[in-house]
Protein backbone atom coordinates (compact mmCIF):
# COMPACT_ATOMS: atom_id res chain seq x y z
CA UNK A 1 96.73 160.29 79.36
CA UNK A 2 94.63 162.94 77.65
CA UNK A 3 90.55 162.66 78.89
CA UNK A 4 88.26 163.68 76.29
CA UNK A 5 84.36 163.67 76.48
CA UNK A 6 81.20 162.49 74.25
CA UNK A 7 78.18 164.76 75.43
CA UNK A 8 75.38 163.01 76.38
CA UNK A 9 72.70 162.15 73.21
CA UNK A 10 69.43 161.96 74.84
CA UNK A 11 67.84 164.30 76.55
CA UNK A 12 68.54 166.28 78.87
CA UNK A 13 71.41 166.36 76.73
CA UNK A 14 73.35 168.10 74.09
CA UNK A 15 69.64 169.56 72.85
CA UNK A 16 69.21 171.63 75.86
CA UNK A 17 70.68 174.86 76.26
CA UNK A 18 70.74 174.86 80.16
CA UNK A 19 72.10 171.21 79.84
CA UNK A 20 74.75 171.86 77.40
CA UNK A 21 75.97 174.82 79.62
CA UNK A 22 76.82 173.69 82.74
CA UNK A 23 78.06 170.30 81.25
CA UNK A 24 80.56 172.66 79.19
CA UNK A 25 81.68 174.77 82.01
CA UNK A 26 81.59 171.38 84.19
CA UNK A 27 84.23 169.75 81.94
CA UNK A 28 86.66 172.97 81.95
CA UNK A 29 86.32 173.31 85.66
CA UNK A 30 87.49 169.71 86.20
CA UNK A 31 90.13 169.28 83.53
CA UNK A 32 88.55 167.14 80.71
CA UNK A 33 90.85 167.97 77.45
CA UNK A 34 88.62 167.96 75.12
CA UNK A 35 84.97 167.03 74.18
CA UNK A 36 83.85 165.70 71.29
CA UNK A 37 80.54 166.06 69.06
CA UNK A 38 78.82 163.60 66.26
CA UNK A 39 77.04 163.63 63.50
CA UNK A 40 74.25 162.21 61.42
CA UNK A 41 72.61 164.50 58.84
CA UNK A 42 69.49 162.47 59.00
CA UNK A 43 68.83 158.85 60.12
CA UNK A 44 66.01 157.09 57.98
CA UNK A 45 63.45 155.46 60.59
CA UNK A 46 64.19 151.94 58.81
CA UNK A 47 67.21 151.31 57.22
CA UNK A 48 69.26 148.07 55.32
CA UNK A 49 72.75 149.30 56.12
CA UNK A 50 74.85 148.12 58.65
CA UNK A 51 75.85 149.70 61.80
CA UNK A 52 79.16 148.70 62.32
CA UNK A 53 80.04 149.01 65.73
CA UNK A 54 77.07 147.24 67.43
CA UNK A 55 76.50 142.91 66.72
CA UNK A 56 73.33 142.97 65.35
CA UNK A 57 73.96 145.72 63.19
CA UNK A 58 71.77 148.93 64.69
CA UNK A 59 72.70 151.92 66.00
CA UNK A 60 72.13 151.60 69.86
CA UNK A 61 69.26 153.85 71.70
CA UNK A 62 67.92 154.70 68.16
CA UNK A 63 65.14 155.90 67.10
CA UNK A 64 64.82 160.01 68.24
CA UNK A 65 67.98 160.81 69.31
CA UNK A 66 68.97 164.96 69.03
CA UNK A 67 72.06 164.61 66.53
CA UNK A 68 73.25 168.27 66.43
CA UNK A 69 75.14 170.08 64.34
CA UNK A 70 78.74 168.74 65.21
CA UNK A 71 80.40 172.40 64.42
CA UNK A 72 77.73 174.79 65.39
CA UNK A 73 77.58 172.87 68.64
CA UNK A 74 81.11 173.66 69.26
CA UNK A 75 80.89 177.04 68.46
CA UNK A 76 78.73 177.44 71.10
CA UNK A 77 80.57 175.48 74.01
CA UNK A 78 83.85 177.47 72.62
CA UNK A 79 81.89 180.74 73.55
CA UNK A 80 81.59 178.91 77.34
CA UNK A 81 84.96 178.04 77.73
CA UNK A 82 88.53 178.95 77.20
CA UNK A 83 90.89 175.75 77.60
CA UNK A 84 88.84 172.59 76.54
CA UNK A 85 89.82 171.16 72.87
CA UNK A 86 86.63 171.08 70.55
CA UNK A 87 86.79 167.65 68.73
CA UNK A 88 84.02 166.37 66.17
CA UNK A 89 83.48 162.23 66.55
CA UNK A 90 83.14 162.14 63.80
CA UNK A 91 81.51 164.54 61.20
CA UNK A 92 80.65 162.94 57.79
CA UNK A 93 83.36 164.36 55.51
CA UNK A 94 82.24 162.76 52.14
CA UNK A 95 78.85 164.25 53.05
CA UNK A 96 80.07 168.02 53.40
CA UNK A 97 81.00 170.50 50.39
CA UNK A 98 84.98 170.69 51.05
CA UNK A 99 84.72 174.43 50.37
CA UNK A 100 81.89 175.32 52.55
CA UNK A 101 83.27 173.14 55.48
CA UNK A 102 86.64 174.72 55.55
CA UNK A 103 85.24 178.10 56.15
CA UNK A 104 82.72 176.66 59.02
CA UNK A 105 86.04 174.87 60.79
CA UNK A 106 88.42 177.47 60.20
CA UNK A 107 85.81 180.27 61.79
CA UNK A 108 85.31 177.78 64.90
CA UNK A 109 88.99 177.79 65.30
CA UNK A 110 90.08 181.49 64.50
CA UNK A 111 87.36 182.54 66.97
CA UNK A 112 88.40 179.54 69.71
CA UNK A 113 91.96 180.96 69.56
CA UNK A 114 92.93 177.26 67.69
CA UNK A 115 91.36 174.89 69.58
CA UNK A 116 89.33 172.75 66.98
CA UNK A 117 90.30 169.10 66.17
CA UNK A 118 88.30 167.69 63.23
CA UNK A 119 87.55 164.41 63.61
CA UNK A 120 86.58 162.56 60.13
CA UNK A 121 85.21 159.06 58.81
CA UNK A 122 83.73 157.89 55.66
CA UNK A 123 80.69 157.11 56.95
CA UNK A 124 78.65 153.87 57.08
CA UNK A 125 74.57 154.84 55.91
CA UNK A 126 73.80 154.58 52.74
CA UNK A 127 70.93 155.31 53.39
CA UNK A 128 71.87 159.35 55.12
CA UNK A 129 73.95 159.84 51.57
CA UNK A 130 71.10 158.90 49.71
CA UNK A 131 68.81 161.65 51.38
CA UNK A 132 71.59 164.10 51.46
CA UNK A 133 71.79 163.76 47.75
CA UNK A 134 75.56 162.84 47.89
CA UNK A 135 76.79 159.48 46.41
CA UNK A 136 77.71 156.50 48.91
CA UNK A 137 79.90 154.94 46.48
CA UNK A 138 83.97 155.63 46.14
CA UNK A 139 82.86 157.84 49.67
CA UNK A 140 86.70 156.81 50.70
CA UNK A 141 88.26 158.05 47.79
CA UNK A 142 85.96 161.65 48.03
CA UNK A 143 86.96 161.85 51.73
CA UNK A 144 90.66 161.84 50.53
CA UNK A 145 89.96 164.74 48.50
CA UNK A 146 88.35 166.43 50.58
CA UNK A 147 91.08 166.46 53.30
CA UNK A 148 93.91 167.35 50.66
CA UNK A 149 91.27 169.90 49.48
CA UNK A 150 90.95 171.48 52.82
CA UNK A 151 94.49 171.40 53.45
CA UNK A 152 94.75 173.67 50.47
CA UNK A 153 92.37 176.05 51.63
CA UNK A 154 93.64 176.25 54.78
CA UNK A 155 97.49 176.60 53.80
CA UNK A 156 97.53 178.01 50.61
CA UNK A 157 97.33 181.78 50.40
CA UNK A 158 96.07 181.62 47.02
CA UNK A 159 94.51 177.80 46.89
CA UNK A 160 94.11 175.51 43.97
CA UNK A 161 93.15 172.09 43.74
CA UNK A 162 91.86 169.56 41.28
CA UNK A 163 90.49 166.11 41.39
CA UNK A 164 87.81 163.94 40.75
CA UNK A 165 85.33 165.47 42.96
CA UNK A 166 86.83 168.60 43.65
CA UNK A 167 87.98 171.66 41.93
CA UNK A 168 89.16 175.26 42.07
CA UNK A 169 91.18 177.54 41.25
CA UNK A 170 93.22 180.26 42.59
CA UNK A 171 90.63 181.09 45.68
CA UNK A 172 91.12 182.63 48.80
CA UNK A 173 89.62 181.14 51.79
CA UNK A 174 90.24 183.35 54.49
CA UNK A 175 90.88 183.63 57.70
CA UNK A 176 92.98 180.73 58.37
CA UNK A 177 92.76 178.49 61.08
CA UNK A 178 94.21 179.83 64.73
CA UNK A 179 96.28 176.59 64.43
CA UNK A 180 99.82 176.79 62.42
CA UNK A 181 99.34 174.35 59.36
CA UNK A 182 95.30 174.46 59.48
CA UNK A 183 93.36 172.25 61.94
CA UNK A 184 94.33 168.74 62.75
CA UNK A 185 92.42 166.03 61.14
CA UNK A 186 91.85 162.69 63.48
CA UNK A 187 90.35 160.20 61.18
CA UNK A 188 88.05 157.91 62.78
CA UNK A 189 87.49 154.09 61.95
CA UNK A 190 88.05 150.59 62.63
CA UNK A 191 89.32 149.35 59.13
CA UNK A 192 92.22 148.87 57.85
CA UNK A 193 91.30 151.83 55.18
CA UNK A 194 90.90 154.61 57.91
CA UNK A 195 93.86 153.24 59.50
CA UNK A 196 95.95 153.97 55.71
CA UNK A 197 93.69 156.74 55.69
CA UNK A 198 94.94 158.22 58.79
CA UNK A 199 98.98 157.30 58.15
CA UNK A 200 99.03 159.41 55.08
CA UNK A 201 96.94 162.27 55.55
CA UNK A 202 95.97 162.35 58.92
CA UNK A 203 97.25 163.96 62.63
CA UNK A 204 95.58 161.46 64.33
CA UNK A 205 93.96 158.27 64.82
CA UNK A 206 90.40 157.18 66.64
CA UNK A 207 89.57 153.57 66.52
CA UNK A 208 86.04 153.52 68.06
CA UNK A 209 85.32 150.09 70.21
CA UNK A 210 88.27 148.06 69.47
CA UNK A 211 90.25 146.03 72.06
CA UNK A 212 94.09 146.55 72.89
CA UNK A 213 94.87 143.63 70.34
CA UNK A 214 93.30 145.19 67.26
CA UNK A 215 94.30 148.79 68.38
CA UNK A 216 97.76 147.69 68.40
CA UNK A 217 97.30 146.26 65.32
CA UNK A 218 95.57 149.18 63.69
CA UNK A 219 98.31 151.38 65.56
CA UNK A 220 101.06 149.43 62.63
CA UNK A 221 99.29 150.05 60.09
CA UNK A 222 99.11 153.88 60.36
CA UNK A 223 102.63 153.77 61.31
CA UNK A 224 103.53 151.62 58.33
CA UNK A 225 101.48 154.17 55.69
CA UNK A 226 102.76 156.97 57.29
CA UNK A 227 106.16 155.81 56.44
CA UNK A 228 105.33 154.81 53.18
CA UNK A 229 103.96 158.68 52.74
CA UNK A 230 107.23 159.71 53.78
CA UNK A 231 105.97 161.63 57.03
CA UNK A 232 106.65 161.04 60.81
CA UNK A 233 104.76 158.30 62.16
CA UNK A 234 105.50 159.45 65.64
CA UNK A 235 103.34 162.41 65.06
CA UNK A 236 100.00 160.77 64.44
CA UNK A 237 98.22 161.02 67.63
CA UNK A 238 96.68 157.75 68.91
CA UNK A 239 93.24 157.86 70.29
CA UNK A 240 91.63 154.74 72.65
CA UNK A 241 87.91 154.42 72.86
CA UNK A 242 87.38 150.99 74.31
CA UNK A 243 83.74 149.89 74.51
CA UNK A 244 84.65 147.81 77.65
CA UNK A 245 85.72 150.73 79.65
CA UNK A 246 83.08 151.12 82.87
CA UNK A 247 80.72 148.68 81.30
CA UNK A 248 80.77 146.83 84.69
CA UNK A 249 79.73 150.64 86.34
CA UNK A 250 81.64 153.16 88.66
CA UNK A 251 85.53 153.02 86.59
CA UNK A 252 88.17 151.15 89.16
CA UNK A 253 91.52 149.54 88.83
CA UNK A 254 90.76 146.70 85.92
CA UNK A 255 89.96 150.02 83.80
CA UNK A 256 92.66 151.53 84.60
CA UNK A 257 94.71 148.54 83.73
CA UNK A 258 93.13 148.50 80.46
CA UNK A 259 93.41 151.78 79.70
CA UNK A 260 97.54 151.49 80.50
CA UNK A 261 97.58 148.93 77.87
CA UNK A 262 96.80 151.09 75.62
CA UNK A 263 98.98 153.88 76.63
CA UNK A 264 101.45 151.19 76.32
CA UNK A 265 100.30 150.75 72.60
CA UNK A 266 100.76 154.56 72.06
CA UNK A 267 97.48 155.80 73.12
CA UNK A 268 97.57 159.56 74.40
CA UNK A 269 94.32 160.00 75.10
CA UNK A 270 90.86 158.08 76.02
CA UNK A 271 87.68 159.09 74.63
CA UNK A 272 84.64 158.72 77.07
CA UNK A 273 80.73 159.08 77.24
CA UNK A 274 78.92 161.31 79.33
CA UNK A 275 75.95 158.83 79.07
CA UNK A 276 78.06 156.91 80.97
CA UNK A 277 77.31 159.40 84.38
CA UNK A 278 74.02 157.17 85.34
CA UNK A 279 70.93 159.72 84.58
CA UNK A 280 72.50 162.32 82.69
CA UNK A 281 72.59 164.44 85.06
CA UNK A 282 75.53 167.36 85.52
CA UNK A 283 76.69 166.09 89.58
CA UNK A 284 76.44 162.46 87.70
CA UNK A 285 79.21 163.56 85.04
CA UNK A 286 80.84 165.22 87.01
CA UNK A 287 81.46 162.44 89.82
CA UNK A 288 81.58 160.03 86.80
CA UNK A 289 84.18 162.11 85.03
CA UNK A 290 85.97 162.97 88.54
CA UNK A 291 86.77 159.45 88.71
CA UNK A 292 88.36 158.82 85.44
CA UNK A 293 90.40 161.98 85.40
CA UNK A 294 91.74 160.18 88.93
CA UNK A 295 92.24 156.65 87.33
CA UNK A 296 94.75 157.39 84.66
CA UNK A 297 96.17 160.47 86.15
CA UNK A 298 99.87 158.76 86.09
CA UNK A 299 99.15 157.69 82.64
């Protein structure tokens, strides 16, 4: 089982340059896969929308917390590091201009030597489109575009495509992702859509906070849509983040039993916090990540 990492949100955190630093060569040293950024444009101080993943409906820890930019941020920890995976959970595709966004990514990964995993959802704040000037509504159907139009730019020598939201014609984006068929795309989600979403155009799959019931669940229907898309459903790589993992502190052996059920659902990899290492600081992460790379070793 594959160990990626969240940075840690508030500060000292993924603002501070001294922070950032030692948490990135911290997480190379010790063996974390990958780490994994994520974005909000701009968060409106009050907002009607719905956060999905929490009960009452609000983002957690919110208000003032140092949102980055996803990409640039990984830029810089790919300048610190050589082996670590550079994952965005998740980046707002309807949000970005296709065009402009496959340069960005494709730079990133040239320049990491083809380590960049985009991580995508659809987005939930109506409330960030509206403020970005981008349309909330039919944001599924624009995020399909986008992907197939990014594919095209990052395949096509000579790309063209045309749709409802996005069009061109005969440009060259250049240079192409590191990464042999452009850079994988891991949709993110817990619906049923991103789950279709990620069977027929995605490499991978990140349900964030579901149990081993519903991931298994979610796990079919990817398979089934991947099928349906004619491509190998096998290939899709499955990504646990359970929200119960460590929530009763230090990680021991009913985690690790948890996190085996989901390996046995096709999981390959499990997607921490670093807000998880008690105060945020580095020797926290790194004992708190120490232990987790030690749980599911045999996994």
């Amino acid at each position: 089982m594959h160990v990626g990492i969240v940075p840690r949100y508030r500060s000292p955190g993924i603002a501070s340059p001294d922070w950032l630093e030692a948490f990135a060569t911290t997480i190379e040293e010790i063996g974390v896969e990958s780490v994994w950024c994520a974005e909000h444009l701009v968060v409106p101080v009050e907002y009607r929308s719905r956060y999905p993943y929490a009960e009452d409906g609000r983002m957690p820890s919110w208000p003032y917390i140092d949102f980055t930019d996803p990409i640039d941020t990984l830029a810089w920890i790919a300048a610190l590091t050589r082996r670590v995976r550079l994952g965005t959970a998740v980046l707002v595709l309807p949000a970005h201009q296709p065009v402009v966004l496959a340069k960005r990514v494709a730079t990133v990964d040239v320049l990491s030597r083809g380590r960049v995993l985009l991580g995508i959802g659809v987005g939930w704040l109506a409330e960030e489109f509206a403020a970005a000037g981008v349309p909330f509504a039919e944001r599924g159907a624009r995020a399909d575009e986008h992907i197939e139009a990014l594919r095209a730019l990052w395949t096509e020598p000579d790309a063209t495509y045309h749709g409802r939201f996005v069009s061109f014609d005969t440009v060259q984006s250049d240079p192409k992702p590191a990464q042999a068929g452009g850079v994988p795309i891991v949709v993110g989600g817990h619906s049923d859509a991103a789950a279709r979403r990620a069977g027929r155009l995605g490499d991978g799959f990140t349900p964030l906070g579901v149990g081993p019931e519903e991931f298994g669940r979610l796990a079919e229907v990817v398979r089934a849509a991947a099928v349906d898309a004619g491509r190998d459903a096998d290939a899709i790589e499955l990504t646990c983040r359970p929200a119960e993992f460590g929530a009763d502190g230090p990680p021991g052996r009913h985690d690790r039993d948890l996190v085996a059920r989901y390996a046995d659902l096709g999981a390959t990899r499990l997607m921490i916090s670093a807000d998880a290492g008690g105060d945020g600081s580095i020797e926290g992460v790194r004992a708190y990540v120490g232990a987790v790379l030690d749980l599911v070793a045999d996994l």
